[in-house]
N, C-alpha and C. Protein backbone atom coordinates (compact mmCIF):
# COMPACT_ATOMS: atom_id res chain seq x y z
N UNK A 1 48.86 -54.79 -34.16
CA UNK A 1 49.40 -54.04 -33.05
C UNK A 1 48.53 -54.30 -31.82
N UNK A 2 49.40 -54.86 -30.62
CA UNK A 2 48.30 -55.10 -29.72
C UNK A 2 47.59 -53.50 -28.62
N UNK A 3 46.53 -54.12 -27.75
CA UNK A 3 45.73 -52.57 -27.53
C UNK A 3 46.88 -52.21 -26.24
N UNK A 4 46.92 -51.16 -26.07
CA UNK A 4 47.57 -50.88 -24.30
C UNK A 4 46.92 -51.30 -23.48
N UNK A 5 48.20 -51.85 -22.63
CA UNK A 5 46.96 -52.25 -21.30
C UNK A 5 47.49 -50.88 -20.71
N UNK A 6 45.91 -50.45 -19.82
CA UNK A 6 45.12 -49.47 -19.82
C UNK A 6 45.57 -49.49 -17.94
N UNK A 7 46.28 -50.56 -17.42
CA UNK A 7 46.15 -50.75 -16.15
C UNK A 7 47.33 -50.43 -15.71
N UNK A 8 48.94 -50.21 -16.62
CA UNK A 8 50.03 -49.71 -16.69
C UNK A 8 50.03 -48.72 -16.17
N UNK A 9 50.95 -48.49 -14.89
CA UNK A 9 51.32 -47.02 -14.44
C UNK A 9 49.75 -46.15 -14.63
N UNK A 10 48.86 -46.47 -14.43
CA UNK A 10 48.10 -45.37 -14.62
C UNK A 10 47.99 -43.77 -13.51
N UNK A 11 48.83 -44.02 -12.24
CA UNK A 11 49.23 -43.24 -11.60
C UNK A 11 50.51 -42.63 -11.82
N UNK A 12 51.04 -41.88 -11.38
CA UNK A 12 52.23 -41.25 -10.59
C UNK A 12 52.79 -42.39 -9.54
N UNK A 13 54.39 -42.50 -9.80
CA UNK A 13 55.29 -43.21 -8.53
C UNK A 13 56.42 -42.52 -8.08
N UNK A 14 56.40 -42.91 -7.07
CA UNK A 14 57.90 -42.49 -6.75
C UNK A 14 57.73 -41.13 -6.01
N UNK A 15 59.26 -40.43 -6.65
CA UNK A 15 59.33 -39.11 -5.97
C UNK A 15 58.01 -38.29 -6.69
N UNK A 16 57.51 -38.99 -8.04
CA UNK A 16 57.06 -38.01 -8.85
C UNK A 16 55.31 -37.99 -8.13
N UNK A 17 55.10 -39.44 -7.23
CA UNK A 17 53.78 -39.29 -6.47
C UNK A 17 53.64 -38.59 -5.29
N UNK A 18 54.80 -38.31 -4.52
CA UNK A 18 55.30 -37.48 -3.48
C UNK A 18 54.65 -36.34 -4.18
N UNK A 19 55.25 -35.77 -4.43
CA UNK A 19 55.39 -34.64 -5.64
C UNK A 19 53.62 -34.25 -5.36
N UNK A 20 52.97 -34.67 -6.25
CA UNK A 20 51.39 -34.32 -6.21
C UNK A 20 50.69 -34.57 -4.89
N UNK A 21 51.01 -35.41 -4.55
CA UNK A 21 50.67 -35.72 -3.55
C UNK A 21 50.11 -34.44 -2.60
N UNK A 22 50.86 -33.65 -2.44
CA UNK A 22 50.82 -32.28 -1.65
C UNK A 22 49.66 -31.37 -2.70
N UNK A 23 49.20 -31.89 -3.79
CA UNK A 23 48.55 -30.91 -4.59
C UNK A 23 47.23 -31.32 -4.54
N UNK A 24 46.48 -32.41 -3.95
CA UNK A 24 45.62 -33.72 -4.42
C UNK A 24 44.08 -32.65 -3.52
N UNK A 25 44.73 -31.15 -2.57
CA UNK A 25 43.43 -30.68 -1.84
C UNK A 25 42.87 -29.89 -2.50
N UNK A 26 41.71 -29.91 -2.31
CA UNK A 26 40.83 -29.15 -3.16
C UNK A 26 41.37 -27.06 -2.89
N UNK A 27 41.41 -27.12 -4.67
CA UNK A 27 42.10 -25.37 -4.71
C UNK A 27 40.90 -24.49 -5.50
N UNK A 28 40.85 -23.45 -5.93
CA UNK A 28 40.09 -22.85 -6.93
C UNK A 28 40.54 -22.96 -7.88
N UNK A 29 42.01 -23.44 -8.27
CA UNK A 29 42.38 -24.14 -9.57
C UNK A 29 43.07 -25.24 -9.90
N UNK A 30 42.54 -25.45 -10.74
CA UNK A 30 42.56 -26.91 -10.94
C UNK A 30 43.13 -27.73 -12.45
N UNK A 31 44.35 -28.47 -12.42
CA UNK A 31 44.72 -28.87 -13.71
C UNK A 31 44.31 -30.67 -13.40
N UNK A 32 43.74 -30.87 -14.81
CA UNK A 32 43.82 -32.56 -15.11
C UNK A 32 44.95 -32.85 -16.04
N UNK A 33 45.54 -33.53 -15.34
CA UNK A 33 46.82 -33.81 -15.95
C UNK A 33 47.10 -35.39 -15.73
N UNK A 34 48.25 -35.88 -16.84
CA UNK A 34 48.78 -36.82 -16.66
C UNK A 34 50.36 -37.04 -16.62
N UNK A 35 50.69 -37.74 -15.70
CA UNK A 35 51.73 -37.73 -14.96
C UNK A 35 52.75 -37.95 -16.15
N UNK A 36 52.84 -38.38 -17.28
CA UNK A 36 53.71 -39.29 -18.35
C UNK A 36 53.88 -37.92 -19.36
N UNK A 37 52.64 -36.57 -19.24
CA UNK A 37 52.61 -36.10 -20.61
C UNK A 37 53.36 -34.84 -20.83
N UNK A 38 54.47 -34.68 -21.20
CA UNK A 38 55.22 -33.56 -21.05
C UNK A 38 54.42 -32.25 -21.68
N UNK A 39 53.57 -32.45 -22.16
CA UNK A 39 52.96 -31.16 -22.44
C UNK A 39 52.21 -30.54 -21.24
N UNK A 40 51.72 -31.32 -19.88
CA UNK A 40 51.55 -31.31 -18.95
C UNK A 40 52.04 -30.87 -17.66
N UNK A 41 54.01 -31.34 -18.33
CA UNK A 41 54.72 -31.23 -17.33
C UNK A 41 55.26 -29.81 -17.76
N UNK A 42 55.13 -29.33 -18.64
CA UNK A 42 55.36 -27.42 -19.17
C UNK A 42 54.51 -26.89 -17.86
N UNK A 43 52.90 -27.16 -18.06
CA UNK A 43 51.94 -26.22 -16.94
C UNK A 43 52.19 -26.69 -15.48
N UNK A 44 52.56 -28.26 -15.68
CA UNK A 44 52.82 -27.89 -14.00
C UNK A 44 54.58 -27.28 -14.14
N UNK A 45 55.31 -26.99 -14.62
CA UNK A 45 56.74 -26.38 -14.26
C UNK A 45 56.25 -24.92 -14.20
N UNK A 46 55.55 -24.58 -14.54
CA UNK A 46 55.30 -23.07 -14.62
C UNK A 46 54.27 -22.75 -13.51
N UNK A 47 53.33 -23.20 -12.87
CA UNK A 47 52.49 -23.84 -11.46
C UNK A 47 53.62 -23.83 -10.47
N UNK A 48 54.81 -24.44 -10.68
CA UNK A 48 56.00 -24.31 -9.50
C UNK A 48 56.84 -23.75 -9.79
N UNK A 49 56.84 -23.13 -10.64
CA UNK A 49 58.15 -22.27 -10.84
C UNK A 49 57.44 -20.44 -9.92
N UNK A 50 56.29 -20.43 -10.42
CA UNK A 50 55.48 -19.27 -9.95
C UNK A 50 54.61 -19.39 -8.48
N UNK A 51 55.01 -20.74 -7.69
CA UNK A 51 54.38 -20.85 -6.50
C UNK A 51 52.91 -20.51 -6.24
N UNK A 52 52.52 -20.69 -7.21
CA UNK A 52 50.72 -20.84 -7.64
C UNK A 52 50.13 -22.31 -7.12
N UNK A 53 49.08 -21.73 -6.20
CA UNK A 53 48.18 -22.92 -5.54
C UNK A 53 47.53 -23.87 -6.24
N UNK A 54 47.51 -25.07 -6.45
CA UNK A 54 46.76 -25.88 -7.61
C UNK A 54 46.02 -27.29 -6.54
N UNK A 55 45.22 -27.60 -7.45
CA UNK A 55 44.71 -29.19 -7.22
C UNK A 55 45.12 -29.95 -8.67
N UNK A 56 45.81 -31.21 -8.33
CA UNK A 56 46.38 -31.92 -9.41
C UNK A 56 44.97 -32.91 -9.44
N UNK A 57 45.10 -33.11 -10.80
CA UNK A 57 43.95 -34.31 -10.74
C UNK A 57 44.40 -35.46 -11.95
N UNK A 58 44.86 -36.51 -11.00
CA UNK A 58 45.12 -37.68 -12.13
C UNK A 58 44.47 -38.11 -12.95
N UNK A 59 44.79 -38.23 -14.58
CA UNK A 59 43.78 -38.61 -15.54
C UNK A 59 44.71 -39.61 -16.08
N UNK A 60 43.64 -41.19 -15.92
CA UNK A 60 43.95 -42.53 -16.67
C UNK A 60 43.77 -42.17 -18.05
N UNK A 61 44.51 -42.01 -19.12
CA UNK A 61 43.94 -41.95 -20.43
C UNK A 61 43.39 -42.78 -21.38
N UNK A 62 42.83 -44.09 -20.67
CA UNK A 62 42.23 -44.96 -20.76
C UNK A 62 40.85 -44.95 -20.04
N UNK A 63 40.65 -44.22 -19.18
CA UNK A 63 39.59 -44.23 -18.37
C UNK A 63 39.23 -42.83 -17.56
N UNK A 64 39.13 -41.97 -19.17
CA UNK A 64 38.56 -40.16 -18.71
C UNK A 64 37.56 -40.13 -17.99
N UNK A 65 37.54 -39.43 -16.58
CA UNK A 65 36.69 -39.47 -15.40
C UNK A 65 35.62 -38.68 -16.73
N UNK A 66 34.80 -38.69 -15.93
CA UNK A 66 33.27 -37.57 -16.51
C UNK A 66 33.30 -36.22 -16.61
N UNK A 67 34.04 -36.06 -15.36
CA UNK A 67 34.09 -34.17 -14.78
C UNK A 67 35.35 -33.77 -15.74
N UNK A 68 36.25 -34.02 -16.38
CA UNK A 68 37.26 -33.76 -17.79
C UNK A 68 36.54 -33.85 -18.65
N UNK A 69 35.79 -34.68 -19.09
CA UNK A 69 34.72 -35.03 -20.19
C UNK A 69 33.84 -33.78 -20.45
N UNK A 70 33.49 -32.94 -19.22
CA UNK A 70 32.26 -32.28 -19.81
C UNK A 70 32.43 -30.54 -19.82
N UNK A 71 34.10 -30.68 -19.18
CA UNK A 71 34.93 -29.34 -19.16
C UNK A 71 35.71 -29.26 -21.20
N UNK A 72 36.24 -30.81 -21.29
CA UNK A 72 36.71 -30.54 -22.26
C UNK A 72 36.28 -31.92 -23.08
N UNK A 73 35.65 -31.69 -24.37
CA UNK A 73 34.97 -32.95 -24.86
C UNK A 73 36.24 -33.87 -25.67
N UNK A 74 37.34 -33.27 -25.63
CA UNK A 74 38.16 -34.24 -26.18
C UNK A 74 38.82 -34.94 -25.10
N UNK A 75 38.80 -34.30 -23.91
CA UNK A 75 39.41 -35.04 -23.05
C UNK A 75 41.08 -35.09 -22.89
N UNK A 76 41.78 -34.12 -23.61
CA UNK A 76 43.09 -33.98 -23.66
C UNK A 76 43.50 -33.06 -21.94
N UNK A 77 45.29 -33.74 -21.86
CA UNK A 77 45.57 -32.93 -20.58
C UNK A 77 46.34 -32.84 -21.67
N UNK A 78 47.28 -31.33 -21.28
CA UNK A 78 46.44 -30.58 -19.23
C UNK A 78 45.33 -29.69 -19.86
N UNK A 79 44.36 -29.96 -19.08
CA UNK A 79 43.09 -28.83 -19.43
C UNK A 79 42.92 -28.48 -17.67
N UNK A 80 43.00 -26.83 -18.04
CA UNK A 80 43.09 -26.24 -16.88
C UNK A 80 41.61 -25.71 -16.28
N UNK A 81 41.62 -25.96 -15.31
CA UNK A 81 40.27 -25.20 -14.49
C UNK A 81 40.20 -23.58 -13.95
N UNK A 82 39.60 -23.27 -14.43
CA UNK A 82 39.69 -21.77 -13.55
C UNK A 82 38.31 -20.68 -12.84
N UNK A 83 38.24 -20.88 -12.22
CA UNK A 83 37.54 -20.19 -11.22
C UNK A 83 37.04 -18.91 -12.00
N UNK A 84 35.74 -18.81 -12.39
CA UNK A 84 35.26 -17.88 -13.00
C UNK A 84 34.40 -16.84 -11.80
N UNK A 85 34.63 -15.24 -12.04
CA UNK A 85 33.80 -14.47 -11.19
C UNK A 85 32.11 -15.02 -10.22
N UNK A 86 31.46 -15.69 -11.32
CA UNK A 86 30.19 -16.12 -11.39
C UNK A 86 30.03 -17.45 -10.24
N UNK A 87 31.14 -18.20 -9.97
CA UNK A 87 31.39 -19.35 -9.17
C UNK A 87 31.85 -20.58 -10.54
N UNK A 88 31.20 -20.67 -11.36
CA UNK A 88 31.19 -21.07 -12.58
C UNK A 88 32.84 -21.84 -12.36
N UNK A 89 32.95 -22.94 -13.52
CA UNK A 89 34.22 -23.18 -14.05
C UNK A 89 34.72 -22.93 -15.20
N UNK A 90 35.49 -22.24 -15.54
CA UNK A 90 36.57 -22.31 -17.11
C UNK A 90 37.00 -22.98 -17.41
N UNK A 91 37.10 -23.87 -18.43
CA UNK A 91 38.06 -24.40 -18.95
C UNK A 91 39.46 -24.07 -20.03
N UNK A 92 40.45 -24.50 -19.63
CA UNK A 92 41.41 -23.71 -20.91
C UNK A 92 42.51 -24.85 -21.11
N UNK A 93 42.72 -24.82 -22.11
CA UNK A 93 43.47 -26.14 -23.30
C UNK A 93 44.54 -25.75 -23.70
N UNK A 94 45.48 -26.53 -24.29
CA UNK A 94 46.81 -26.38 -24.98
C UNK A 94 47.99 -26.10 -24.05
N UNK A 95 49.05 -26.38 -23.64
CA UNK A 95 50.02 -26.26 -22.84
C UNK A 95 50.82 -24.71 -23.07
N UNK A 96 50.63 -24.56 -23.84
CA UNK A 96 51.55 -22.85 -24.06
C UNK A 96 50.10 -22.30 -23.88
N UNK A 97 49.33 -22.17 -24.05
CA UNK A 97 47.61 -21.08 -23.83
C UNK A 97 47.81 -21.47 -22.26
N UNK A 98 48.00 -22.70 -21.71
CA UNK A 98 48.32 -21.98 -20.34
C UNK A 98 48.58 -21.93 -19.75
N UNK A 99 50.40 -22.28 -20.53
CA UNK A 99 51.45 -21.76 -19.70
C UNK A 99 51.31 -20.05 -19.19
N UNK A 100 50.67 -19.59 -20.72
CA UNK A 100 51.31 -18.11 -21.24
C UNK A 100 49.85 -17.15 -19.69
N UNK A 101 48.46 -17.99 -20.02
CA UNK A 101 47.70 -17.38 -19.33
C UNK A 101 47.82 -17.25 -17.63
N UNK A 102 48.59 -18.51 -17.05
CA UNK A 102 49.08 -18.55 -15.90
C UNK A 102 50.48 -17.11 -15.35
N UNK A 103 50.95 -17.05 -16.51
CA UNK A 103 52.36 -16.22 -16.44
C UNK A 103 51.68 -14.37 -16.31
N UNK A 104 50.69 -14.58 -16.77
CA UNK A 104 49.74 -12.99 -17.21
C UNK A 104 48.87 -12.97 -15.67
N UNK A 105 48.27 -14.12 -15.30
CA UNK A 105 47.36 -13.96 -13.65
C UNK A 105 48.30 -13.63 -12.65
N UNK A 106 48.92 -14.35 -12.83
CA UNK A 106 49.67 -14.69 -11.55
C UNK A 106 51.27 -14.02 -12.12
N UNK A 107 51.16 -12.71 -11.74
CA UNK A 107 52.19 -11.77 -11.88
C UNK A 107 52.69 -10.90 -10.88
N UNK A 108 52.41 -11.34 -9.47
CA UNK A 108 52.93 -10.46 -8.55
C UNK A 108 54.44 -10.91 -7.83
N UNK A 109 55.52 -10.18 -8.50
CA UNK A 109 57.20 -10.46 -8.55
C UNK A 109 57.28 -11.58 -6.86
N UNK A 110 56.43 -10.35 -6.12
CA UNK A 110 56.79 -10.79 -4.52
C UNK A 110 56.56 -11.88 -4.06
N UNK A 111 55.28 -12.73 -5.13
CA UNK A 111 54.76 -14.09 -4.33
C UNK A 111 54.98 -14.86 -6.05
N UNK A 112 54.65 -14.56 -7.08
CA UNK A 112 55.00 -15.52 -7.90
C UNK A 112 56.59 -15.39 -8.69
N UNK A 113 57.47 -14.63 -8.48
CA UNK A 113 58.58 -14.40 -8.94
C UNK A 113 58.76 -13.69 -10.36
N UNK A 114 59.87 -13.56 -10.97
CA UNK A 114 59.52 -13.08 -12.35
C UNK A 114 58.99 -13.10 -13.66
N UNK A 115 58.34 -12.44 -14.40
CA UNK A 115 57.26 -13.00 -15.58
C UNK A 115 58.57 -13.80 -16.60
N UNK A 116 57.52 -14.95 -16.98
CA UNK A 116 58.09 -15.69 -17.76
C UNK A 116 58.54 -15.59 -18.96
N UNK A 117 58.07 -14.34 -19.77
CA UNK A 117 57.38 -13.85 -20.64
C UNK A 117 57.89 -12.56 -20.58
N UNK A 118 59.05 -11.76 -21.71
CA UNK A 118 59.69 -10.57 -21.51
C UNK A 118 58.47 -9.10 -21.10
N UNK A 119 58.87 -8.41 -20.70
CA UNK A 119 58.30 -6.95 -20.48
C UNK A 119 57.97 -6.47 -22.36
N UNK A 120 59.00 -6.32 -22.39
CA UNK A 120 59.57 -5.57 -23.79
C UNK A 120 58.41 -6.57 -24.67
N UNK A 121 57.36 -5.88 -25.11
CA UNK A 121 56.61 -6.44 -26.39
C UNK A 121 57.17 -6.86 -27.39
N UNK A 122 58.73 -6.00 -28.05
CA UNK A 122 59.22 -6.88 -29.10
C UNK A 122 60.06 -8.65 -29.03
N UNK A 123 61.01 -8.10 -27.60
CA UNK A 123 61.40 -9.40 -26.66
C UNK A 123 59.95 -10.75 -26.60
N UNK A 124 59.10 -9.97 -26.09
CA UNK A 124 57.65 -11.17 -25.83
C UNK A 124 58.03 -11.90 -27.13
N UNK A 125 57.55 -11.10 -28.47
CA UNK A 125 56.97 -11.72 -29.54
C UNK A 125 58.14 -12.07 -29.49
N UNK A 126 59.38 -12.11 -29.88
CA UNK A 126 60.43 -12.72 -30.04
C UNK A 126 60.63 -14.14 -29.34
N UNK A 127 60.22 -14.20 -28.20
CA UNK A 127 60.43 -15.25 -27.72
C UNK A 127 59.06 -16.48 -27.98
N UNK A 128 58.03 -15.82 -27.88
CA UNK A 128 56.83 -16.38 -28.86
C UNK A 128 56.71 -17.37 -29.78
N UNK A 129 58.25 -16.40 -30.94
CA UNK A 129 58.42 -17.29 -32.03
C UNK A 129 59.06 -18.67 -32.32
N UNK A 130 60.16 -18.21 -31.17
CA UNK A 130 60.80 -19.51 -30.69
C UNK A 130 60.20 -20.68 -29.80
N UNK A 131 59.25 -20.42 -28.95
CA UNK A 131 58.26 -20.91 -28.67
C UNK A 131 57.36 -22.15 -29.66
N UNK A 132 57.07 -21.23 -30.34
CA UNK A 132 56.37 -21.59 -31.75
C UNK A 132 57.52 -22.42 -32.06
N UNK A 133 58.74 -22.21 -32.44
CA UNK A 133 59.57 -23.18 -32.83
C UNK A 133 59.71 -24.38 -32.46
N UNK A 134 59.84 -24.91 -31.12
CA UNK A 134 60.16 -25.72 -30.12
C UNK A 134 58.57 -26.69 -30.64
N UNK A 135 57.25 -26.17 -30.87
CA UNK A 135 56.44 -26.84 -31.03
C UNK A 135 56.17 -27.15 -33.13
N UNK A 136 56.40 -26.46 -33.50
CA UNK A 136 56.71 -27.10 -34.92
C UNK A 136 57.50 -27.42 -36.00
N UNK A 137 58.98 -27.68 -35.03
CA UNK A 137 59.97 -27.96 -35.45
C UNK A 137 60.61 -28.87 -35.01
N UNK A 138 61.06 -28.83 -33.55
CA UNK A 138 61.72 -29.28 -32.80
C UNK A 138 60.97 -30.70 -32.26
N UNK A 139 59.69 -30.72 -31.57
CA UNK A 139 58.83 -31.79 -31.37
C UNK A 139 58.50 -32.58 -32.57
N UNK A 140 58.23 -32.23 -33.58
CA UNK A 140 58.08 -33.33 -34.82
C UNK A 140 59.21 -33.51 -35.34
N UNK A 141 60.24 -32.92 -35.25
CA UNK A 141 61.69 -33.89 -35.83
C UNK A 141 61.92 -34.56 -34.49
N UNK A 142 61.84 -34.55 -33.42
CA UNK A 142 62.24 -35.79 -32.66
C UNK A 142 60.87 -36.98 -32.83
N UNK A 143 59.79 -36.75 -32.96
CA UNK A 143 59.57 -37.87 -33.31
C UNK A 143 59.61 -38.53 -34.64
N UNK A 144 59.94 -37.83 -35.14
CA UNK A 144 60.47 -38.28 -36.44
C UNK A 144 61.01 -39.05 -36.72
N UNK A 145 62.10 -38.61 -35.86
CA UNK A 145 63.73 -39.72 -35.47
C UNK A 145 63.20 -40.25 -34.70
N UNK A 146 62.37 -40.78 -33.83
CA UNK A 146 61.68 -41.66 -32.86
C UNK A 146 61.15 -43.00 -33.80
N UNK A 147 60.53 -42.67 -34.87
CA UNK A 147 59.98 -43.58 -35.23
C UNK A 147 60.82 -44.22 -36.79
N UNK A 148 61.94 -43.60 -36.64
CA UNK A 148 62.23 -43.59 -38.07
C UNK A 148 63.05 -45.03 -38.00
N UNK A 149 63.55 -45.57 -39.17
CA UNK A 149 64.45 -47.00 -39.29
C UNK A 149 65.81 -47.21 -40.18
N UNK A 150 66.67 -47.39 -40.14
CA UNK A 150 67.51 -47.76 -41.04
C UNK A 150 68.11 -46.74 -41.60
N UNK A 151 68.40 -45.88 -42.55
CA UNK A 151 69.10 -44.99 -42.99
C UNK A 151 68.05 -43.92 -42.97
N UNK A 152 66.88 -43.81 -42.60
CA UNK A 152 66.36 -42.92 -42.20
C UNK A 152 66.63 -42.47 -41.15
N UNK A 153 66.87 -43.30 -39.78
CA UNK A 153 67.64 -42.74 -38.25
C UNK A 153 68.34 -41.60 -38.65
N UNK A 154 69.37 -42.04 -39.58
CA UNK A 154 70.79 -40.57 -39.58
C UNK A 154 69.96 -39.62 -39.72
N UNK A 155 69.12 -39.29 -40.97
CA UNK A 155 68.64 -38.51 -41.26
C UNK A 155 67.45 -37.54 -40.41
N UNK A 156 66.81 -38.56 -39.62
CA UNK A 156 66.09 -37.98 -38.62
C UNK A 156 66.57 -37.44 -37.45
N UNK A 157 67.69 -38.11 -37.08
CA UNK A 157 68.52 -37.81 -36.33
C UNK A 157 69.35 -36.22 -36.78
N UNK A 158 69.28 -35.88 -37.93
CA UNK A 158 70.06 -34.33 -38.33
C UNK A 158 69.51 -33.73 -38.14
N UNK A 159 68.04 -34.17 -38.46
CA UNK A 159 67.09 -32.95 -38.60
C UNK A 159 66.68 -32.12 -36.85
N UNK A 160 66.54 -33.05 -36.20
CA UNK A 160 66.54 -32.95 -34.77
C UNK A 160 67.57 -32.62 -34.30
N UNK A 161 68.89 -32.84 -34.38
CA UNK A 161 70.11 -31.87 -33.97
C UNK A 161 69.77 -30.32 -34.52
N UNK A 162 69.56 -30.27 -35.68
CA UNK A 162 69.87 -29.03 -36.18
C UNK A 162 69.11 -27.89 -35.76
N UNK A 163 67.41 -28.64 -35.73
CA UNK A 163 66.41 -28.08 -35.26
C UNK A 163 66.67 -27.27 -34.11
N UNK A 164 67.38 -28.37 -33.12
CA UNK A 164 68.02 -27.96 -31.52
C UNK A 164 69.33 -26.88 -31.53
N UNK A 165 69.63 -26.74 -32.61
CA UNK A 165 71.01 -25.91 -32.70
C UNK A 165 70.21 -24.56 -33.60
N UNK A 166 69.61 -24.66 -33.91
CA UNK A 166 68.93 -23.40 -34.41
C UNK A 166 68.39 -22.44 -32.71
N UNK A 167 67.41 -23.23 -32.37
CA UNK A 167 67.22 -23.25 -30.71
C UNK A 167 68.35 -22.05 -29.76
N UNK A 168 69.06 -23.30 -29.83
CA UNK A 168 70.04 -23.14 -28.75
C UNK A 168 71.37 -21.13 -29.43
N UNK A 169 71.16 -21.32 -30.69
CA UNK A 169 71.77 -20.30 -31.34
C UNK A 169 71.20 -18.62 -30.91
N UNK A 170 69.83 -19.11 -30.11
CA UNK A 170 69.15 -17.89 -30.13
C UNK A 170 69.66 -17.61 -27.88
N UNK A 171 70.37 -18.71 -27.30
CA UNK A 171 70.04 -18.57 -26.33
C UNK A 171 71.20 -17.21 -25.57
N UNK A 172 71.03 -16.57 -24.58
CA UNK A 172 71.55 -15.65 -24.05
C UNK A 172 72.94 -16.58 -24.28
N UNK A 173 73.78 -15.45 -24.60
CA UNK A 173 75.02 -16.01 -24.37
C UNK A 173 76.02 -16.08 -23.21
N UNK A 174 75.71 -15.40 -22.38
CA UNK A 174 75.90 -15.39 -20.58
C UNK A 174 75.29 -16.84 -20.02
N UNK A 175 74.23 -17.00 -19.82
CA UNK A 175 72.70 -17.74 -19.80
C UNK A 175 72.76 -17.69 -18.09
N UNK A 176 72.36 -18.98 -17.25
CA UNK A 176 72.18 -20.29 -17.99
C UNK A 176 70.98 -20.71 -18.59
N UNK A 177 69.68 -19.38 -18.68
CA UNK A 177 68.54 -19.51 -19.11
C UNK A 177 68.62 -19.12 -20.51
N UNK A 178 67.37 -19.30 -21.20
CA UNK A 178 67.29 -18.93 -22.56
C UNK A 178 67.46 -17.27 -22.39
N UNK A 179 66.66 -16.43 -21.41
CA UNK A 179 66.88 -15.39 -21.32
C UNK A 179 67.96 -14.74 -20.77
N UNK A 180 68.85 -15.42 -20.08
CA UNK A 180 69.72 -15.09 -19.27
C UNK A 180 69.97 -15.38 -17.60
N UNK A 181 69.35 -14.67 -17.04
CA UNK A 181 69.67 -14.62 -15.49
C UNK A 181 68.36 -15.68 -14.85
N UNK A 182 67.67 -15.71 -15.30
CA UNK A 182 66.25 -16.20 -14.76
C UNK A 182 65.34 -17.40 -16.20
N UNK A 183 64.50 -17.88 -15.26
CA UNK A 183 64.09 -19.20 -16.33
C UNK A 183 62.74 -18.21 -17.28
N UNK A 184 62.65 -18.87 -18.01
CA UNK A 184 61.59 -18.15 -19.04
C UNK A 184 60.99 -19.04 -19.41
N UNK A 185 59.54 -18.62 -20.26
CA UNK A 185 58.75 -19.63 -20.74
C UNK A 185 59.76 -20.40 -21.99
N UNK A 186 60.36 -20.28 -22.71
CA UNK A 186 61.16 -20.87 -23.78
C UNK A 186 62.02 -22.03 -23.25
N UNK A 187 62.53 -21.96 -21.88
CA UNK A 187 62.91 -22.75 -21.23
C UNK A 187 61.79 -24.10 -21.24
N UNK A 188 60.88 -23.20 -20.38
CA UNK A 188 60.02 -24.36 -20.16
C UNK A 188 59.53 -25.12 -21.06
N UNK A 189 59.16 -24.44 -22.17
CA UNK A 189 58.36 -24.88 -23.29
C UNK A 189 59.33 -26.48 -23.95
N UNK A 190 60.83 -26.38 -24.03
CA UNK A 190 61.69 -27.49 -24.74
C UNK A 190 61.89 -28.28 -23.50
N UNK A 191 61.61 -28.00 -22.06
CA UNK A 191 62.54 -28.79 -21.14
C UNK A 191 61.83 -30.31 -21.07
N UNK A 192 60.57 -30.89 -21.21
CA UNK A 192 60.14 -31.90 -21.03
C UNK A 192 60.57 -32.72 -22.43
């Protein structure tokens, strides 16, 4: 198998460099992200969906700057920055930890719009679970069927429909969101 070249797209193009472009000034928070990684593109949809101030910071995943390196030693995006009381930096990992932690800061209706994330504690966990779904169900049967061959396709291919129809069985039946009137984290979580 040959290695990646490492020199491919390692930026953002297009509308999608426009796009950051406007994000590139220095903020008190800060995501390293890569432009290709939909687990990435969850925290920034939830960053613009909630009109929350950010600095984008392009990461070659071939060539992890230092300052990602020593926030997060694996070096995975999106790893988020956050402005600690002390001046200090935070670091925080995983695309739902912070989607969910962005949706909890940045909660004022008037400037970030509505929580992503139901009121109703049983609604929350409810949607949580499906959440949870979308990441250990739904994402490994599509690559499943991504990588699969020959009479395995069909089969990978069911499992990933069905997965998605389990999904979709739970969505408001009005909609056009999972919750209904407005977008929710469950949205976000399957849309990339």
């Amino acid at each position: 198998m040959p290695i990646p070249d490492a020199d491919i797209f390692p930026d953002a193009t297009g509308s999608a460099a426009q796009y950051f472009s406007k994000h590139r000034e220095e903020q008190p928070l800060k995501i390293y992200s890569g432009w290709f990684c939909p687990f990435v593109q969850r925290a920034l949809l939830v960053l613009h969906t909630k009109n929350i101030p950010y600095q984008y910071i392009e990461v070659n995943p071939y060539h992890k700057p230092k300052s990602l390196l020593d926030l997060n030693p694996r070096g995975l995006v999106p790893t988020l920055v956050v402005p600690a009381s002390d001046g200090s930096q935070k670091p925080l990992i995983e695309s739902t930890v912070i989607c969910e932690y962005l949706d909890e800061v940045y909660a004022d209706p008037s400037v970030n719009g509505p929580r992503l994330l139901p009121e109703d504690p049983y609604e929350r966990a409810r949607a949580r679970v499906w959440i949870q779904f979308v990441g250990s169900n739904i994402i490994p049967s599509f690559h499943r069927w991504l990588q699969s061959q020959g009479s395995d396709a069909e089969k990978g291919r069911d499992e990933y429909l069905g997965n998605l129809k389990k999904f979709a069985e739970q969505l408001d039946p009005v909609g056009p969101f999972w919750r209904g009137d407005s977008i929710s984290l469950s949205d976000i979580i399957i849309a990339p």
